[in-house]
N, C-alpha and C. Protein backbone atom coordinates (compact mmCIF):
# COMPACT_ATOMS: atom_id res chain seq x y z
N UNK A 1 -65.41 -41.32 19.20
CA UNK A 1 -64.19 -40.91 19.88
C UNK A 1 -63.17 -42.05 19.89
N UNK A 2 -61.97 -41.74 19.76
CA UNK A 2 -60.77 -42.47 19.84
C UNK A 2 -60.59 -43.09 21.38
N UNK A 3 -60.84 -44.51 21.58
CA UNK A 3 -60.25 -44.80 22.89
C UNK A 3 -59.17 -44.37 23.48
N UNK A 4 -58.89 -44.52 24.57
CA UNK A 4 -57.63 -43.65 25.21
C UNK A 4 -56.90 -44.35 25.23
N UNK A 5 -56.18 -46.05 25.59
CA UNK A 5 -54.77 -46.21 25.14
C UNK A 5 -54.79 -46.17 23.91
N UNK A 6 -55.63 -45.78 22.74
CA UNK A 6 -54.83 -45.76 21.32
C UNK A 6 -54.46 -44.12 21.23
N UNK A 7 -55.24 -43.24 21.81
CA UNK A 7 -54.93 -42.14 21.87
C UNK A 7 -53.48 -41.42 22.05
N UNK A 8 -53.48 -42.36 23.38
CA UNK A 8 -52.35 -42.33 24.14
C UNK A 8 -50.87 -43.09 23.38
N UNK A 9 -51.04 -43.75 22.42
CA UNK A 9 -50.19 -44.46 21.87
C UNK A 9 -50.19 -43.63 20.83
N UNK A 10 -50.98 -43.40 19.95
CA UNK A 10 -50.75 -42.21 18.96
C UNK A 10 -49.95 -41.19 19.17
N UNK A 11 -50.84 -40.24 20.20
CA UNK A 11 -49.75 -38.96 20.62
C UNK A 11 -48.26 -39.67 20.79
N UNK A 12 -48.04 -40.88 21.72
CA UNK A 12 -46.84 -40.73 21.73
C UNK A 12 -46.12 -41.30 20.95
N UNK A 13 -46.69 -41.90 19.77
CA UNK A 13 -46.05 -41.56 18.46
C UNK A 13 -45.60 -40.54 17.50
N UNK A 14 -46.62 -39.47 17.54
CA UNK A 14 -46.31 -38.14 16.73
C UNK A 14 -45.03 -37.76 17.32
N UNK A 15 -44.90 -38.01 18.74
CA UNK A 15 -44.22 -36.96 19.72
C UNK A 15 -42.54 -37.66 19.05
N UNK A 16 -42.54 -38.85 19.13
CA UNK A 16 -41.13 -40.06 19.34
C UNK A 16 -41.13 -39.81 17.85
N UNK A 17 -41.87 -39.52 16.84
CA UNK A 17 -41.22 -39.87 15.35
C UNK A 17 -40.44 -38.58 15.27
N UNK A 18 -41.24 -37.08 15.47
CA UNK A 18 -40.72 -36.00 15.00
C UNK A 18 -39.29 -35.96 15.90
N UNK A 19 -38.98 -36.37 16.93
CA UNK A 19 -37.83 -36.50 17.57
C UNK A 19 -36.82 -36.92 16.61
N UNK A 20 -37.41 -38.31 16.20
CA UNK A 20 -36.50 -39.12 15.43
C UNK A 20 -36.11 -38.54 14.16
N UNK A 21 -36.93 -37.91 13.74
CA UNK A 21 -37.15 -37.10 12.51
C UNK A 21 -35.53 -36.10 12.49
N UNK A 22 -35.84 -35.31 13.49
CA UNK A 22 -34.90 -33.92 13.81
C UNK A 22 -33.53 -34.89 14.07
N UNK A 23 -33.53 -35.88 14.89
CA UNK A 23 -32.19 -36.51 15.16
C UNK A 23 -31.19 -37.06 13.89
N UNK A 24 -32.12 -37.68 13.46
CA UNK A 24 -31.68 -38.63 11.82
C UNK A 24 -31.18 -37.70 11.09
N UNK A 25 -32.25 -36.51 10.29
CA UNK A 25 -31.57 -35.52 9.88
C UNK A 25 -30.26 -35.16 10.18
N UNK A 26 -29.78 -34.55 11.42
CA UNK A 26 -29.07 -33.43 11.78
C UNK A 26 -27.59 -34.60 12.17
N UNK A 27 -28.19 -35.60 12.09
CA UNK A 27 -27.10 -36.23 11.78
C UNK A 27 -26.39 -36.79 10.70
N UNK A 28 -27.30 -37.16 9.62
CA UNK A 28 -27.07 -36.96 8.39
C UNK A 28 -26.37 -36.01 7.39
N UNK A 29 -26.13 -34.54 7.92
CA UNK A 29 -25.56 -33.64 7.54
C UNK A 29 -23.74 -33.81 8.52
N UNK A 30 -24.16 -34.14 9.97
CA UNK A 30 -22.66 -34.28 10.59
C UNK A 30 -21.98 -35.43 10.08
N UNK A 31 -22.80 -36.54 9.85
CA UNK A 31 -21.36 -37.45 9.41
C UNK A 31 -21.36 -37.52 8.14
N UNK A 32 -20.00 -37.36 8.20
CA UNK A 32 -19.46 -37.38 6.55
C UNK A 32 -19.03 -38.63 6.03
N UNK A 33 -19.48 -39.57 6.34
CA UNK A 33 -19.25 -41.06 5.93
C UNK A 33 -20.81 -40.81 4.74
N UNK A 34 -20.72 -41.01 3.01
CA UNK A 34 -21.77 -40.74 2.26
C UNK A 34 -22.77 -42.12 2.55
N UNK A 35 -22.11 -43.27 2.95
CA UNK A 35 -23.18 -43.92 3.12
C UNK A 35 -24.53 -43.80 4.21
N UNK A 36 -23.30 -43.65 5.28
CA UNK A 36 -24.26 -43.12 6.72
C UNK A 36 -25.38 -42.19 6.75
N UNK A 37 -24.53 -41.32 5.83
CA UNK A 37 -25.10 -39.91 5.67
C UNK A 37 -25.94 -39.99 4.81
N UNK A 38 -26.35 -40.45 3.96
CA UNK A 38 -27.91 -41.12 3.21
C UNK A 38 -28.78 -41.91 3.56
N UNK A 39 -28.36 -42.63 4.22
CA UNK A 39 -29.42 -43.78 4.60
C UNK A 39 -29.69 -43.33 6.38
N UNK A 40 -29.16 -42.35 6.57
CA UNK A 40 -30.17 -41.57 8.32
C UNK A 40 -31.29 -40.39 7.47
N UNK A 41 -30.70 -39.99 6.50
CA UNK A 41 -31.93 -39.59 5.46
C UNK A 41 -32.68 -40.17 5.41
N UNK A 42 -32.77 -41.11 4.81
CA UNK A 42 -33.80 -42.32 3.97
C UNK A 42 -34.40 -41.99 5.16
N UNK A 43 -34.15 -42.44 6.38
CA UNK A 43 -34.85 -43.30 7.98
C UNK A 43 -35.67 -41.97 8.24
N UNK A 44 -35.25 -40.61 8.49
CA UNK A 44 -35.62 -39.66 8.59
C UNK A 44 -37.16 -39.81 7.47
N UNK A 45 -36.76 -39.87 6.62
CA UNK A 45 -38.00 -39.79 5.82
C UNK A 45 -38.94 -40.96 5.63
N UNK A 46 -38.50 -42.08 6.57
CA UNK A 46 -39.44 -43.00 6.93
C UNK A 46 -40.11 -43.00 8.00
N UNK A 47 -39.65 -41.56 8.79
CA UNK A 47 -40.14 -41.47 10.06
C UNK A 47 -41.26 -40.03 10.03
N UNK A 48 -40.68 -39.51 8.93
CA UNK A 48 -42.06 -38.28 8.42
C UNK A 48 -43.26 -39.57 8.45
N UNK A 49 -43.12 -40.61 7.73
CA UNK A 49 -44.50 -41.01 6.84
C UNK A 49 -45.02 -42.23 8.23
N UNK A 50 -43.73 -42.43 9.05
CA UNK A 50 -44.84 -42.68 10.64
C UNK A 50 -45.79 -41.86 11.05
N UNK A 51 -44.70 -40.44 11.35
CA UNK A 51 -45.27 -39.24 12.11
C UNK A 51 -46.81 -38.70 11.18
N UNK A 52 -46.64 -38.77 9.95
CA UNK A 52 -47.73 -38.37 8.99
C UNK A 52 -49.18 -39.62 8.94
N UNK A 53 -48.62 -40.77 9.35
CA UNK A 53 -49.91 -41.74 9.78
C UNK A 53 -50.25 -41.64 10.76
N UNK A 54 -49.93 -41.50 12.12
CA UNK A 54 -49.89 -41.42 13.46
C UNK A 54 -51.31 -39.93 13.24
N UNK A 55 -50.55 -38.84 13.05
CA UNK A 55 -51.40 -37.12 12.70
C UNK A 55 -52.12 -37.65 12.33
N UNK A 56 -52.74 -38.54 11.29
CA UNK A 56 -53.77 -38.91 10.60
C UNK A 56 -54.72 -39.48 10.94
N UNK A 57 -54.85 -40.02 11.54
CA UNK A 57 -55.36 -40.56 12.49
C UNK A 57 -56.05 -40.13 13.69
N UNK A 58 -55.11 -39.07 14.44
CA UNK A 58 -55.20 -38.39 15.30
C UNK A 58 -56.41 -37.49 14.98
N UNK A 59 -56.04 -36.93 13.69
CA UNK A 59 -56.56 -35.48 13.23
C UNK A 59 -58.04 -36.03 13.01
N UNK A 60 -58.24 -37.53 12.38
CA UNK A 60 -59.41 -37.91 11.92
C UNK A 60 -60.06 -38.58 13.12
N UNK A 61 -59.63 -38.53 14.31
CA UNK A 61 -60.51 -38.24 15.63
C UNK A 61 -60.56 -36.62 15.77
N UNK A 62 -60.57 -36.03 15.68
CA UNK A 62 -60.44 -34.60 16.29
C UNK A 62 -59.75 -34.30 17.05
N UNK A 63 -58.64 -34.75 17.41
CA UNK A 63 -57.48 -34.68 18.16
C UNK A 63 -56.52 -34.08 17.47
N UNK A 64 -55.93 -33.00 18.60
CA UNK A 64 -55.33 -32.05 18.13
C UNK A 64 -53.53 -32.49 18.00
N UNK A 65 -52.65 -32.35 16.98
CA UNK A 65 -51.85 -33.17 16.91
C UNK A 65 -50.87 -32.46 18.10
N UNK A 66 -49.71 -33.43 18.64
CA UNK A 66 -49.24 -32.59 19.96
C UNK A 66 -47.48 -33.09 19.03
N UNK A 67 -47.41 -31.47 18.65
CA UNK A 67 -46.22 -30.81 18.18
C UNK A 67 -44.81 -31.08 18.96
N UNK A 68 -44.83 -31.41 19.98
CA UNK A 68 -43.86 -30.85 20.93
C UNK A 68 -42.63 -32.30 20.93
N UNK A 69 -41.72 -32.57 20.30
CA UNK A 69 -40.83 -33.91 20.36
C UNK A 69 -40.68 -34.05 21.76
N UNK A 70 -40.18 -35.38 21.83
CA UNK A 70 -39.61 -36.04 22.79
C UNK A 70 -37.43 -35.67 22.77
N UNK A 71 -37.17 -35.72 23.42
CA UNK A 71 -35.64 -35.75 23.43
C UNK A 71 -35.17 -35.51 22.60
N UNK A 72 -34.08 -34.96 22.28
CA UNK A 72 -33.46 -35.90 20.81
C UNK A 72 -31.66 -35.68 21.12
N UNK A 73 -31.08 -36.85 21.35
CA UNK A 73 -29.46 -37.58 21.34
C UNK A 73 -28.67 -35.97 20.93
N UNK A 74 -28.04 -35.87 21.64
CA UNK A 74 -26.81 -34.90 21.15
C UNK A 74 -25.65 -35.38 21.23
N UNK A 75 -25.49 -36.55 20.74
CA UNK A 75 -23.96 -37.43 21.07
C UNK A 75 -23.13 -36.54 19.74
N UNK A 76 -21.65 -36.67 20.11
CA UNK A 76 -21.09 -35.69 19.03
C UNK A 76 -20.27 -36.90 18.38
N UNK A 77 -19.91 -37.98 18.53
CA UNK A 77 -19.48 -38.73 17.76
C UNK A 77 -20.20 -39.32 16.76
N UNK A 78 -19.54 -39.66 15.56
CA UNK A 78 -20.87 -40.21 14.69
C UNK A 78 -21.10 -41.83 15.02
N UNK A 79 -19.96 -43.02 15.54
CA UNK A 79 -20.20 -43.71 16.74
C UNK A 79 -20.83 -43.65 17.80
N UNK A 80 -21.04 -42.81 18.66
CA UNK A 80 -21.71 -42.57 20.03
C UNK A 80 -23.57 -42.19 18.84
N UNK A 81 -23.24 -41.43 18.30
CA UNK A 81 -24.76 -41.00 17.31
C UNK A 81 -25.20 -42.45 16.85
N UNK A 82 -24.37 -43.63 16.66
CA UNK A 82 -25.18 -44.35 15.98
C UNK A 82 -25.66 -45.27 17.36
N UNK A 83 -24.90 -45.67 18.09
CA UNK A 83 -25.29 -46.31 19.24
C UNK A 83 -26.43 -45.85 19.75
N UNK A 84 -26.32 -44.19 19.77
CA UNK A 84 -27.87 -43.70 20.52
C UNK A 84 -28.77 -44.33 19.46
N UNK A 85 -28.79 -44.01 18.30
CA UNK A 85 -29.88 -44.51 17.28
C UNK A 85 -30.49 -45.81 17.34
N UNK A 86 -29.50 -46.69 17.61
CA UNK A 86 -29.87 -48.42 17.80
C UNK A 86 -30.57 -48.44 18.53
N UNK A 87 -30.31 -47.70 20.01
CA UNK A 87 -31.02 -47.79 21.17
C UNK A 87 -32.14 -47.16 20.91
N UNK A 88 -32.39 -46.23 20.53
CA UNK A 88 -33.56 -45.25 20.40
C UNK A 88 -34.67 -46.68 19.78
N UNK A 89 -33.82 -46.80 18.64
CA UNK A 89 -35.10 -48.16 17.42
C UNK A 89 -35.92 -49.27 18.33
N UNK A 90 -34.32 -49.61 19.33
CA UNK A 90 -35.10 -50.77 20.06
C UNK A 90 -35.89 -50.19 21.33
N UNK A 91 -35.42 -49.56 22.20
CA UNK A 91 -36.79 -48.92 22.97
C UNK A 91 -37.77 -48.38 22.68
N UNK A 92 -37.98 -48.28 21.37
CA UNK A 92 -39.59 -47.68 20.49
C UNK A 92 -40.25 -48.90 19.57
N UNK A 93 -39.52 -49.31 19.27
CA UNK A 93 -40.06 -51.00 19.25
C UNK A 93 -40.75 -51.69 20.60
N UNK A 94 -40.30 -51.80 21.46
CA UNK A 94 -40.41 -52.06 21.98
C UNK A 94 -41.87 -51.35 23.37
N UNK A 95 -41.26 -49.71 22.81
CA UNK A 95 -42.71 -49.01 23.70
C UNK A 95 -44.07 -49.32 23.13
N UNK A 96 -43.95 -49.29 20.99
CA UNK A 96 -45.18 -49.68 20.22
C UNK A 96 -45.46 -51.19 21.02
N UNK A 97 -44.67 -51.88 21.31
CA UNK A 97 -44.84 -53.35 21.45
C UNK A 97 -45.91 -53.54 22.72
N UNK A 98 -45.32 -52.61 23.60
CA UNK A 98 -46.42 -52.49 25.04
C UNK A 98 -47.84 -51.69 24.77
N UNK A 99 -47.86 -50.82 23.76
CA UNK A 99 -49.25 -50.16 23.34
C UNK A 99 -49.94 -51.26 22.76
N UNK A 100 -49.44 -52.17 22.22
CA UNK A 100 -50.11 -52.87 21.29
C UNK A 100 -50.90 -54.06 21.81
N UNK A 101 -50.60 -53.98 23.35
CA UNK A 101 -50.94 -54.84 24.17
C UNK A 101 -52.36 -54.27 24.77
N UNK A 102 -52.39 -52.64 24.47
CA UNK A 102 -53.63 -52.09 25.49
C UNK A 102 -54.66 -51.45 24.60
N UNK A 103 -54.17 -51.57 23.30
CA UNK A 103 -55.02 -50.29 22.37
C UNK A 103 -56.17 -51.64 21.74
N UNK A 104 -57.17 -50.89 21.24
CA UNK A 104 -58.35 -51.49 21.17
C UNK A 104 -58.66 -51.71 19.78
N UNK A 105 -58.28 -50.98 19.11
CA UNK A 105 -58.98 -50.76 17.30
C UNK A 105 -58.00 -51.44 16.65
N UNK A 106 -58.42 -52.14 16.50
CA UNK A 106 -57.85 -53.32 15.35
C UNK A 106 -56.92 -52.70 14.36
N UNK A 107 -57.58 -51.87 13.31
CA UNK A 107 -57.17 -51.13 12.63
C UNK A 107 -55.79 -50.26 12.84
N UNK A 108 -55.76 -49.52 14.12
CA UNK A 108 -54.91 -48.61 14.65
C UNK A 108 -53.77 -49.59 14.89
N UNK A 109 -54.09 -51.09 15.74
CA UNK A 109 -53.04 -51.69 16.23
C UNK A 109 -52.61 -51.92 14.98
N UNK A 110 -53.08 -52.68 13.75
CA UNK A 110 -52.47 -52.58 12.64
C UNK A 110 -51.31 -52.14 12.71
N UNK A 111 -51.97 -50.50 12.32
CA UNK A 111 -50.81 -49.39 11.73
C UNK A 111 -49.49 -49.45 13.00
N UNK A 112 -49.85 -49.51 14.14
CA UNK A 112 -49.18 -49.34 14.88
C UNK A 112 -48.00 -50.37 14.82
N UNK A 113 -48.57 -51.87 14.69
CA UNK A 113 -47.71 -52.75 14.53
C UNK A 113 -46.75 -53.01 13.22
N UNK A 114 -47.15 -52.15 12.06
CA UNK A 114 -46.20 -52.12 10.81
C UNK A 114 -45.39 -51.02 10.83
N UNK A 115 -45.53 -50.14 12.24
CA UNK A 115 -44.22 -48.74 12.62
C UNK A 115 -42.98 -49.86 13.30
N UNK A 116 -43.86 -50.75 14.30
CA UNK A 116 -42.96 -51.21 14.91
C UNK A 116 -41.90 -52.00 13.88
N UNK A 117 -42.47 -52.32 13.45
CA UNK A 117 -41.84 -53.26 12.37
C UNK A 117 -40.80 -52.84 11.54
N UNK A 118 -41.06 -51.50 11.09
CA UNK A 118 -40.14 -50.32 10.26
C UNK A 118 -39.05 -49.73 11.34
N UNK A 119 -39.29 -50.04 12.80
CA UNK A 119 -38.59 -49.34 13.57
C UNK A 119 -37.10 -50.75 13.97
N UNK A 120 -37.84 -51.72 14.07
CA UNK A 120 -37.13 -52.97 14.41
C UNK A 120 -35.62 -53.05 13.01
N UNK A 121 -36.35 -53.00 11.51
CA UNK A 121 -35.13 -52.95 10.83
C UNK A 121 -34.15 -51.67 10.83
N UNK A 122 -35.14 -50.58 11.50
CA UNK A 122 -33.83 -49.21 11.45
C UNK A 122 -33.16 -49.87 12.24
N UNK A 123 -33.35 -50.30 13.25
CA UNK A 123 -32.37 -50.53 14.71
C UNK A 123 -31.54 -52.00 13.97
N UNK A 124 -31.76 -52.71 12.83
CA UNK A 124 -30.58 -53.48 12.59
C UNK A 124 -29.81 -52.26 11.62
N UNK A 125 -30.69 -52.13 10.99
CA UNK A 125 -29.67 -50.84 9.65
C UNK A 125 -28.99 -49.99 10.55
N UNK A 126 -28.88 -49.47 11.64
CA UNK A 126 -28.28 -48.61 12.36
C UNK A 126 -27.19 -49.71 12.99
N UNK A 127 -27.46 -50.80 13.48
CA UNK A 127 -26.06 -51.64 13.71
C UNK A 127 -25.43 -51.94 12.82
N UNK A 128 -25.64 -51.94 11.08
CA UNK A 128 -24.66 -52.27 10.30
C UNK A 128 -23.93 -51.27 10.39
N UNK A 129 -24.54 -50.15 10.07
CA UNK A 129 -23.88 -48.44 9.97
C UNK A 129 -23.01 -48.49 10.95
N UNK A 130 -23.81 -48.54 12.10
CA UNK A 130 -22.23 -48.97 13.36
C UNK A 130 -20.98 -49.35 13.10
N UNK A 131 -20.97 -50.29 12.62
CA UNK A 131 -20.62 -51.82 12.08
C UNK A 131 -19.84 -50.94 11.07
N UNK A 132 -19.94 -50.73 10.31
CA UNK A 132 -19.23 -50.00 9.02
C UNK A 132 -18.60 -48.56 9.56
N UNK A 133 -18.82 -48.04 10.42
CA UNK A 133 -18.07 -46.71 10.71
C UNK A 133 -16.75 -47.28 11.78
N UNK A 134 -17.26 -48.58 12.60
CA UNK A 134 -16.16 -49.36 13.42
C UNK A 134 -15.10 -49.04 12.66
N UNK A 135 -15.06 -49.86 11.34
CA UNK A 135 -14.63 -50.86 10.17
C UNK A 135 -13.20 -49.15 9.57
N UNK A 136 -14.22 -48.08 9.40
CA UNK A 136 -13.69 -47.41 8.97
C UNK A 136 -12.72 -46.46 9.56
N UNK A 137 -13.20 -46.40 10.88
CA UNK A 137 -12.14 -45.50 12.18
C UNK A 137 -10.61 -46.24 11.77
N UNK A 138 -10.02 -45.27 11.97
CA UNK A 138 -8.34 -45.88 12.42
C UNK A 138 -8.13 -45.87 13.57
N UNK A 139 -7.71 -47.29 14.05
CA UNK A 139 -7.62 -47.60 15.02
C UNK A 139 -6.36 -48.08 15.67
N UNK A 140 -5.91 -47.48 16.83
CA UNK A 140 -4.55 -47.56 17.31
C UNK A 140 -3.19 -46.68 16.70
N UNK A 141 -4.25 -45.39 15.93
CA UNK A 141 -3.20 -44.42 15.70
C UNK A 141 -2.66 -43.03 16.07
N UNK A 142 -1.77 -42.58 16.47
CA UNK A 142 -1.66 -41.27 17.62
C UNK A 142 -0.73 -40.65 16.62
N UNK A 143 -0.36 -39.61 17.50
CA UNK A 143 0.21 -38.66 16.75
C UNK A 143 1.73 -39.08 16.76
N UNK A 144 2.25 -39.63 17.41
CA UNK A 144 3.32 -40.10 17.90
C UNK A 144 3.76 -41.38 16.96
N UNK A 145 2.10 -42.47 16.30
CA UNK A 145 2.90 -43.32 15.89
C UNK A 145 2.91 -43.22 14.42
N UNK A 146 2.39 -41.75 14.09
CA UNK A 146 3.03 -41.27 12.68
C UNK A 146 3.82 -39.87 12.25
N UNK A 147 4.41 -39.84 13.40
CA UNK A 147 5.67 -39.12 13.18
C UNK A 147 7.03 -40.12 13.22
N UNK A 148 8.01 -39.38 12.64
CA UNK A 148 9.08 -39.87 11.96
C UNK A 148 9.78 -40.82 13.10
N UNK A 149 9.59 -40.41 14.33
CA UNK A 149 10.20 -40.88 15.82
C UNK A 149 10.38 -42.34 16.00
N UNK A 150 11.91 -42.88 16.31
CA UNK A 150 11.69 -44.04 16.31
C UNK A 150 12.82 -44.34 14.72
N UNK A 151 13.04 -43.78 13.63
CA UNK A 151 13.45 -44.20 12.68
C UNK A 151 15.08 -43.73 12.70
């Protein structure tokens, strides 16, 4: 049998990737910046092959995988979307970081500790993306200061 904080760290891995999974996606389709909008893909599909080690694991205790996500960000800006994302990387970094303190199987902490690791560079790749959608907003322009008014 699977000890229980790795148990417990597992499930709430399946639970936090498929979140991340559905979020990355569905944001990937809203922003229309092509860079953004590929590389929350990519992340998305680096977060299947968490969620798909995590199940694996699970499944090869006899543990039944628990389907059900955690949250997932409905910010409507693709700014406010990336900020949630940063945050999301570093408080799941940071939750693997506290499992990793209680779970027992060497092996598991392993795996566990090379998610964290994959989760630590989304949360910089999500501040460049930041960083680059800043870059790209126009900033300080109204409707007023491109109409003819004034000439």
């Amino acid at each position: 049998p699977i000890p229980s904080p790795d148990r417990r760290a597992l499930e709430w891995g399946v639970q936090h990737e498929y979140a991340a999974i559905l979020q990355y996606l569905l944001r990937s389709f809203l922003i229309r910046d092509d860079e953004v909008s590929r590389e929350l893909e990519m992340q998305a599909i680096n977060e299947m092959q968490h969620m798909g080690w995590l199940a694996e694991e699970l499944a090869g205790h006899g543990v039944e995988i628990p389907f059900e996500p955690h949250g997932v960000d409905r910010s409507e800006s693709p700014v406010d979307m990336l900020r949630a994302d940063v945050t999301l990387e570093h408080d799941t970094a940071d939750k693997y970081g506290e499992f990793l303190t209680t779970m027992q199987d060497e092996e598991l902490k392993e795996l566990l500790s090379t998610i964290r690791d994959h989760e630590l560079y989304h949360e910089k790749l999500f501040s460049r993306l930041l960083a680059r959608l800043g870059r790209l907003s126009p900033r300080g322009w109204t409707v007023g200061s491109l109409s003819d008014e004034g000439e």
